[in-house]
PDB file of N, CA and C in Angstrom:
ATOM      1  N   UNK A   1     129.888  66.466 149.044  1.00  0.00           N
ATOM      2  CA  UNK A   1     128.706  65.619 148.959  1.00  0.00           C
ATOM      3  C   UNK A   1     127.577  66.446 148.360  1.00  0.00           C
ATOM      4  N   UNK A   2     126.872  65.791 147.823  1.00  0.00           N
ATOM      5  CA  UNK A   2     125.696  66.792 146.894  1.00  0.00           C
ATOM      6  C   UNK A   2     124.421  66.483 147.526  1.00  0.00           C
ATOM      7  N   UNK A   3     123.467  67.181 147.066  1.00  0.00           N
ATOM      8  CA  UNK A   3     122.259  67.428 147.852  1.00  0.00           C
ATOM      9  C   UNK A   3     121.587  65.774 147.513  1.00  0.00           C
ATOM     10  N   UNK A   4     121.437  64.857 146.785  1.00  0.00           N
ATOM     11  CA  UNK A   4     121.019  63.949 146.035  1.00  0.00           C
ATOM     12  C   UNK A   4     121.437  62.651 146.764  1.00  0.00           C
ATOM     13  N   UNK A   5     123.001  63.022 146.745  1.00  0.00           N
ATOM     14  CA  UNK A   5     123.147  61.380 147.628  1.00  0.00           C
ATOM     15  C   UNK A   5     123.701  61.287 148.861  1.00  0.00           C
ATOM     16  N   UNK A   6     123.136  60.668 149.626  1.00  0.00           N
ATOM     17  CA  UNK A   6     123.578  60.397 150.808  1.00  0.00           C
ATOM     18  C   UNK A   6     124.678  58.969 151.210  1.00  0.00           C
ATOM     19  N   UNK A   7     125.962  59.830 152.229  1.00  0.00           N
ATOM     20  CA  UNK A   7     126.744  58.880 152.656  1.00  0.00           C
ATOM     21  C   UNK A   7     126.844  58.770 153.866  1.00  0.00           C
ATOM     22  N   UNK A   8     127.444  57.574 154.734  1.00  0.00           N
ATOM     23  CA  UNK A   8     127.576  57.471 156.061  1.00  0.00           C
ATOM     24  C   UNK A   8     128.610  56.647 156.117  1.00  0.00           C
ATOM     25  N   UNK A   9     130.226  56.707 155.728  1.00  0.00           N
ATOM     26  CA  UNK A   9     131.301  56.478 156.237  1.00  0.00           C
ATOM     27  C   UNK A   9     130.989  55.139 156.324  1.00  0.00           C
ATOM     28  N   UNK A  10     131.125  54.295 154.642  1.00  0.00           N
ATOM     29  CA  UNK A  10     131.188  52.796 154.611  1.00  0.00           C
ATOM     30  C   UNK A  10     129.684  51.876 154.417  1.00  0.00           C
ATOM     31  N   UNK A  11     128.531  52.985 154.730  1.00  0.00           N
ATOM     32  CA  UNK A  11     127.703  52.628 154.821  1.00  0.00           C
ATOM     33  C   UNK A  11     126.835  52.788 153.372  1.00  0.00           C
ATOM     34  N   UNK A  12     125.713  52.358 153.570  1.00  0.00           N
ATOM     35  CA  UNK A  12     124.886  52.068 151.873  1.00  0.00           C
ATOM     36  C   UNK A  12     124.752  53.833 150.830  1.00  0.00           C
ATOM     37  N   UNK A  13     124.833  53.818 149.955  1.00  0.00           N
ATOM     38  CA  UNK A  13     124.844  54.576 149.360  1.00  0.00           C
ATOM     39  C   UNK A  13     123.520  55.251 148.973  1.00  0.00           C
ATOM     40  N   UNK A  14     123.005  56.255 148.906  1.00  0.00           N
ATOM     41  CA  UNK A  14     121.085  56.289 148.463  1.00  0.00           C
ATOM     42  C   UNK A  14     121.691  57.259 147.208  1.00  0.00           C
ATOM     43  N   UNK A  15     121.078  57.309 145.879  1.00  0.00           N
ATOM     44  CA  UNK A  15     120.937  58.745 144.410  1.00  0.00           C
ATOM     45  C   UNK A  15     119.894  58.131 144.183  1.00  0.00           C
ATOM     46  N   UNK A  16     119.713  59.131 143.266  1.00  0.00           N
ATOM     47  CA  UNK A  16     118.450  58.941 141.994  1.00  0.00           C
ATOM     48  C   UNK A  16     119.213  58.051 140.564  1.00  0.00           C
ATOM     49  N   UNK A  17     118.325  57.375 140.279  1.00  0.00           N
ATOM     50  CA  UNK A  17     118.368  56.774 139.143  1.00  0.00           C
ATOM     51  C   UNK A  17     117.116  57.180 138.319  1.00  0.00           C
ATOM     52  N   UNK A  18     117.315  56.425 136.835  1.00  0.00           N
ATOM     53  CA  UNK A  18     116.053  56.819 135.734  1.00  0.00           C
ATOM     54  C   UNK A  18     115.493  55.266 135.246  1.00  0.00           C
ATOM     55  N   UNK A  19     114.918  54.739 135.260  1.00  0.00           N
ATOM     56  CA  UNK A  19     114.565  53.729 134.619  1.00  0.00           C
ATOM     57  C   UNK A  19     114.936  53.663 133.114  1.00  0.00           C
ATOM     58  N   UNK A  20     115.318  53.085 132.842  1.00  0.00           N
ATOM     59  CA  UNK A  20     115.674  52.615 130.887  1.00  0.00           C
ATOM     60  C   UNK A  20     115.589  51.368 130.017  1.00  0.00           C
ATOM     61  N   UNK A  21     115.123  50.394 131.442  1.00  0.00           N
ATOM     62  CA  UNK A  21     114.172  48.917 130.825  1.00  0.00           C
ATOM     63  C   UNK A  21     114.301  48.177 131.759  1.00  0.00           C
ATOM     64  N   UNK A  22     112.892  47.692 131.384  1.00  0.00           N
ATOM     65  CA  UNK A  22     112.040  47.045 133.002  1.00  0.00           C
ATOM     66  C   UNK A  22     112.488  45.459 131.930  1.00  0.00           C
ATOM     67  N   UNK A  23     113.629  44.786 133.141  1.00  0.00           N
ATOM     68  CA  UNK A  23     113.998  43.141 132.522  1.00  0.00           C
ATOM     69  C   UNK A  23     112.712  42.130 133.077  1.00  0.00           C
ATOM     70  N   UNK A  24     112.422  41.929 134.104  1.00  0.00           N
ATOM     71  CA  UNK A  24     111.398  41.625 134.816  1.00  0.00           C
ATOM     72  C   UNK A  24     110.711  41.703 135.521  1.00  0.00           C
ATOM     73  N   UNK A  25     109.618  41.427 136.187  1.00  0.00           N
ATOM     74  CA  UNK A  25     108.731  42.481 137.152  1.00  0.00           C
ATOM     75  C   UNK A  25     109.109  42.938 138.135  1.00  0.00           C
ATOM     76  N   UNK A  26     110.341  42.783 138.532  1.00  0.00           N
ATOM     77  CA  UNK A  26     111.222  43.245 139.658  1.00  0.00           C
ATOM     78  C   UNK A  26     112.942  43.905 139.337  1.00  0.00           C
ATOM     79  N   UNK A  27     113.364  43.573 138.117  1.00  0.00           N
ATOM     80  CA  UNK A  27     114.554  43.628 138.424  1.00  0.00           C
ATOM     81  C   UNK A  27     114.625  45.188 136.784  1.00  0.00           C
ATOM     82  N   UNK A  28     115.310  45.836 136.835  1.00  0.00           N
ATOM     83  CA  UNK A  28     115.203  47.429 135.827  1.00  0.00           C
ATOM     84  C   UNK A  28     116.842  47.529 135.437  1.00  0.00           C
ATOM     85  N   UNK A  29     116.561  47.480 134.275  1.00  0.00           N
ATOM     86  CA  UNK A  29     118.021  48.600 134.423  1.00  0.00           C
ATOM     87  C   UNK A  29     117.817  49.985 134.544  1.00  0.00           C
ATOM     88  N   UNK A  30     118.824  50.789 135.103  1.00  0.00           N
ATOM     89  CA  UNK A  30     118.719  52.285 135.227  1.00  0.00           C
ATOM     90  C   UNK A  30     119.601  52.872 135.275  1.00  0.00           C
ATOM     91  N   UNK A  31     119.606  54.135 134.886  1.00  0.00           N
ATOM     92  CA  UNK A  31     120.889  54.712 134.501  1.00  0.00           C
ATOM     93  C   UNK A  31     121.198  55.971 135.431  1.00  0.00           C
ATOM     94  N   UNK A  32     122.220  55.993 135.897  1.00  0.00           N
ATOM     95  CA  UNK A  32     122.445  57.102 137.405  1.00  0.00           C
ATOM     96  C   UNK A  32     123.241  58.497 136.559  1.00  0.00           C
ATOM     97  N   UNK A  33     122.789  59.443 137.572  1.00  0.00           N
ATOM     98  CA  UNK A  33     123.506  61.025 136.945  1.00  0.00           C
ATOM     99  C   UNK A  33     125.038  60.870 136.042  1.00  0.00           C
ATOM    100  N   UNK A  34     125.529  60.031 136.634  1.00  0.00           N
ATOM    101  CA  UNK A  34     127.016  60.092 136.361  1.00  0.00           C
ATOM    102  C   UNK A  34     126.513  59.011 134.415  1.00  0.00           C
ATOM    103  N   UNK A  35     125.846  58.550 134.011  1.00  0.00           N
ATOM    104  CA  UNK A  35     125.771  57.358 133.454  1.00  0.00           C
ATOM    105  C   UNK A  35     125.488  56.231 133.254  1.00  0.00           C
ATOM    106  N   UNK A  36     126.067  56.093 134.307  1.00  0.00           N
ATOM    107  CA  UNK A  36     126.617  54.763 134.869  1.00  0.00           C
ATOM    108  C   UNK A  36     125.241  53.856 135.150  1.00  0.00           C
ATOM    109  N   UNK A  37     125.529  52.562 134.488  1.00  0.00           N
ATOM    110  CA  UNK A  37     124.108  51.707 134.128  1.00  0.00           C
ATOM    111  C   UNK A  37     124.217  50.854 135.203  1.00  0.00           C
ATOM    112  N   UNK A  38     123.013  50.756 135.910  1.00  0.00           N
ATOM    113  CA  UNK A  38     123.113  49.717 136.979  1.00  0.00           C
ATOM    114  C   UNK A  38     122.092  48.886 136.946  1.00  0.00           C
ATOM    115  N   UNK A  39     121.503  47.579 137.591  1.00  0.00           N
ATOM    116  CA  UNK A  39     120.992  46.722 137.648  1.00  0.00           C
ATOM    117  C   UNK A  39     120.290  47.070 138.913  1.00  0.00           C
ATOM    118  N   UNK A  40     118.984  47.453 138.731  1.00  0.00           N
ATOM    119  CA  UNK A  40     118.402  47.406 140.456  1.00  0.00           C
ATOM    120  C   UNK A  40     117.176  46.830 140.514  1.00  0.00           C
ATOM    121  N   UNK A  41     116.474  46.578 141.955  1.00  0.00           N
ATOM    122  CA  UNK A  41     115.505  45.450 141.987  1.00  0.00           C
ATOM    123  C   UNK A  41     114.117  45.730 142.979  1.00  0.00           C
ATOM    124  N   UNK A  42     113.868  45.160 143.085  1.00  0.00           N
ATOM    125  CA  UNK A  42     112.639  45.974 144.135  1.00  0.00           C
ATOM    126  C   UNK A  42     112.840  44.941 145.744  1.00  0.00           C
ATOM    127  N   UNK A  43     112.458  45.545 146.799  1.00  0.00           N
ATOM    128  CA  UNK A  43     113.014  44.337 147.876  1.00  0.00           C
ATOM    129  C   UNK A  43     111.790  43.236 147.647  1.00  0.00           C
ATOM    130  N   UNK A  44     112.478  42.373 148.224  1.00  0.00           N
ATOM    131  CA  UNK A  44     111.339  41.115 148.242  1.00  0.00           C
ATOM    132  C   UNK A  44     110.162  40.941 149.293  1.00  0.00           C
ATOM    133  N   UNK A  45     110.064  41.894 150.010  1.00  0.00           N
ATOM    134  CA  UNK A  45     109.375  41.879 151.106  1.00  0.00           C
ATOM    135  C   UNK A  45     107.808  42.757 150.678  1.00  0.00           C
ATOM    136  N   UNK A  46     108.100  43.541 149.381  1.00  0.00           N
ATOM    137  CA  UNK A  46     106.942  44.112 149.016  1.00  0.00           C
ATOM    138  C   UNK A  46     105.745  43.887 149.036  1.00  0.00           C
ATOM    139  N   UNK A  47     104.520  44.275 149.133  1.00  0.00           N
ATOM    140  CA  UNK A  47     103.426  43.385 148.756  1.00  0.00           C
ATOM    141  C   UNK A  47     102.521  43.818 147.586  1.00  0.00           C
ATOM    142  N   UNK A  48     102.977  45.623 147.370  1.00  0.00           N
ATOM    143  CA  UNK A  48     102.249  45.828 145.871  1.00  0.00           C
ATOM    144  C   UNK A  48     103.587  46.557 145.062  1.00  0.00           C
ATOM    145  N   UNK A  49     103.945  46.197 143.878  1.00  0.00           N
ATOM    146  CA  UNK A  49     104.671  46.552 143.040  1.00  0.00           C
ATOM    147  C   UNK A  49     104.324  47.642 142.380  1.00  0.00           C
ATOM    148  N   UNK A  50     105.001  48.663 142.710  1.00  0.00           N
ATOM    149  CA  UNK A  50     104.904  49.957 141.624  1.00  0.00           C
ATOM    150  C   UNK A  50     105.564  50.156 140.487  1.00  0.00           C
ATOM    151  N   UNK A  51     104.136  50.577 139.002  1.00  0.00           N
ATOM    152  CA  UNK A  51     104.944  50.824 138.026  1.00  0.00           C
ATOM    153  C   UNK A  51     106.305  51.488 137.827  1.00  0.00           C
ATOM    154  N   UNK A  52     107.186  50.953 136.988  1.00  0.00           N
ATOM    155  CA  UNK A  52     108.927  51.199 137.235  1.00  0.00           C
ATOM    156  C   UNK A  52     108.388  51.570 135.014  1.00  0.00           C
ATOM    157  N   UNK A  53     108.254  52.519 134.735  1.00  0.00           N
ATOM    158  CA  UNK A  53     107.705  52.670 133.330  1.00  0.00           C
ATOM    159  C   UNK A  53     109.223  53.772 133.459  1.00  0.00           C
ATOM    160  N   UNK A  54     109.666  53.256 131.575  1.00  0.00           N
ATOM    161  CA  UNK A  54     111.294  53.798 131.140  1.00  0.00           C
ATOM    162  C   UNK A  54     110.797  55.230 131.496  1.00  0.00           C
ATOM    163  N   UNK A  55     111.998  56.272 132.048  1.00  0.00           N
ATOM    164  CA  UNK A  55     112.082  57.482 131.779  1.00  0.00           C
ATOM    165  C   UNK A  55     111.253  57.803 133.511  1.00  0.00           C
ATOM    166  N   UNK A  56     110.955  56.841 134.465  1.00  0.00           N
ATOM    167  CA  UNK A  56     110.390  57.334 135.738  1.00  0.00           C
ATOM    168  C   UNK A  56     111.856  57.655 136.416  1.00  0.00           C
ATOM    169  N   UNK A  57     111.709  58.359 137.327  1.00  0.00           N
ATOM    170  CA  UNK A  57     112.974  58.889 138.427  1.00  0.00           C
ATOM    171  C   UNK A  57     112.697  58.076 139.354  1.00  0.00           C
ATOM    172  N   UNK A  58     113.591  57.606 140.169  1.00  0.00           N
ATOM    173  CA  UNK A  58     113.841  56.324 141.193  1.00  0.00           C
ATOM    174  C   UNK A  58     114.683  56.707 142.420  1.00  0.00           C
ATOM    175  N   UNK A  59     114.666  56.234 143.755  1.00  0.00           N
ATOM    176  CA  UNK A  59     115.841  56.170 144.589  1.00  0.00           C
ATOM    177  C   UNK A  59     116.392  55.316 144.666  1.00  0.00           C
ATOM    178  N   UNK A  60     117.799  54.610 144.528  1.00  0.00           N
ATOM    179  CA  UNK A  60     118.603  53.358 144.795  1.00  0.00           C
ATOM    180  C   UNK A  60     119.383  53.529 145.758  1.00  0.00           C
ATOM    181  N   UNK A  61     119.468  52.290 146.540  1.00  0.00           N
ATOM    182  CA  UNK A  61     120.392  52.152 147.450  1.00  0.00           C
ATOM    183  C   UNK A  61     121.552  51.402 147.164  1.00  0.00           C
ATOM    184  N   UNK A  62     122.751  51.679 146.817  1.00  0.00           N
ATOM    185  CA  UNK A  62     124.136  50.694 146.506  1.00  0.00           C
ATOM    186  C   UNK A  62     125.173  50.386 147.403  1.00  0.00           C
ATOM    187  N   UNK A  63     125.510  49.396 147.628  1.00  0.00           N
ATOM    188  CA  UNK A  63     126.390  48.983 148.399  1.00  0.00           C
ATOM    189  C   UNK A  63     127.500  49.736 148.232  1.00  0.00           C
ATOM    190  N   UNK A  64     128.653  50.983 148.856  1.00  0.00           N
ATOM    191  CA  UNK A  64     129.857  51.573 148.156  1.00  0.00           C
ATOM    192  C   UNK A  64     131.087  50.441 147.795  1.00  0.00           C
ATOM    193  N   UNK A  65     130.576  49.256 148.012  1.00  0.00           N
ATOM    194  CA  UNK A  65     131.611  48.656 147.560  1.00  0.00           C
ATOM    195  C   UNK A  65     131.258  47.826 145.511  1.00  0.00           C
ATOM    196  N   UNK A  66     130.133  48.193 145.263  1.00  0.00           N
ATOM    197  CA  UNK A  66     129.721  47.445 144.186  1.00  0.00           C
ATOM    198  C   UNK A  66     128.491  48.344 143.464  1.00  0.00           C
ATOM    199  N   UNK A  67     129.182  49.097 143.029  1.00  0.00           N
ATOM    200  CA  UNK A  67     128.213  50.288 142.077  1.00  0.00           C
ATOM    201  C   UNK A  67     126.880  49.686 140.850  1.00  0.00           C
ATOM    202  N   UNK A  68     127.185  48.238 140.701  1.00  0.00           N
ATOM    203  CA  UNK A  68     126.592  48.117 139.729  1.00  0.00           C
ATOM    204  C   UNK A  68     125.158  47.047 139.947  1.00  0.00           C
ATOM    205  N   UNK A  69     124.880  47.139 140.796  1.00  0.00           N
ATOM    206  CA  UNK A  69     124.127  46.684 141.448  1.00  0.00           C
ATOM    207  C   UNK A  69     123.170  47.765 142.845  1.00  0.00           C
ATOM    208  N   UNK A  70     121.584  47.476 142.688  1.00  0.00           N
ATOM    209  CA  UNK A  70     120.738  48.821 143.307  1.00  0.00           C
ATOM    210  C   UNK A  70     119.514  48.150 143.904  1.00  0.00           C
ATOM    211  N   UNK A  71     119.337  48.659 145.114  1.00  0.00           N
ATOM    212  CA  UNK A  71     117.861  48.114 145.468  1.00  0.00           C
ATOM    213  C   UNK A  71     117.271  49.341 145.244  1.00  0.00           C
ATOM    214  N   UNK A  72     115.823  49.127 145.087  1.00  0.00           N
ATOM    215  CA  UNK A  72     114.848  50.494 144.573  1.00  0.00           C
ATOM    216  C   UNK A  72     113.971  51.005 146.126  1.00  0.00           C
ATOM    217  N   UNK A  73     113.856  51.999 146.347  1.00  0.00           N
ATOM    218  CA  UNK A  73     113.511  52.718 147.606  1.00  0.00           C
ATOM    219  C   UNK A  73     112.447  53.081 147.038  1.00  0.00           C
ATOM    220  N   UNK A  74     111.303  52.338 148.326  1.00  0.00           N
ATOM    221  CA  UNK A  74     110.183  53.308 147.979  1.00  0.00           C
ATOM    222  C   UNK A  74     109.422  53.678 149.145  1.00  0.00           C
ATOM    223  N   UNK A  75     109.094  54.779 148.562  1.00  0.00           N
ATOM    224  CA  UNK A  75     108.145  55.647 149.434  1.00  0.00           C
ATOM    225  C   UNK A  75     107.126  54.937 150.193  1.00  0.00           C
ATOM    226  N   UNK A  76     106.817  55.419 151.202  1.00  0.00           N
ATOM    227  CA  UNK A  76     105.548  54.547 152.132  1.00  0.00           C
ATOM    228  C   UNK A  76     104.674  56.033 151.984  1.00  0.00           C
TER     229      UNK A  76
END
């Protein structure tokens, strides 16, 4: 396991992602260490949206069963 992502035996996945295009005010594509292009989103519960500008570093959370798909973690 690497310093970056965290696992818990079935449970949600957390890495870094990069932003590489903001589709709508919530939803980014981004591209993870390995490549690998994913679709991630901001939760809906937010109440102020932080700039997601191409080339920012991100945390995602992925389900280990469905890599291609990410919610975006943010800092409080």
């Amino acid at each position: 396991m690497s310093d970056q992502d965290t696992t818990n035996e079935g449970g949600p996945i957390i890495g870094k992602a990069t932003v590489i295009e903001q589709l709508t005010e919530s939803i980014i594509l981004a591209s993870l260490p390995n490549g690998k292009i994913i679709y991630a989103h901001l939760p809906m519960k937010i109440k102020e949206k932080p700039a997601l500008t191409v080339g920012k570093s991100i945390l995602v959370k992925m389900n280990p069963y469905d890599f291609s798909h990410g919610r975006i973690i943010i800092d409080k």
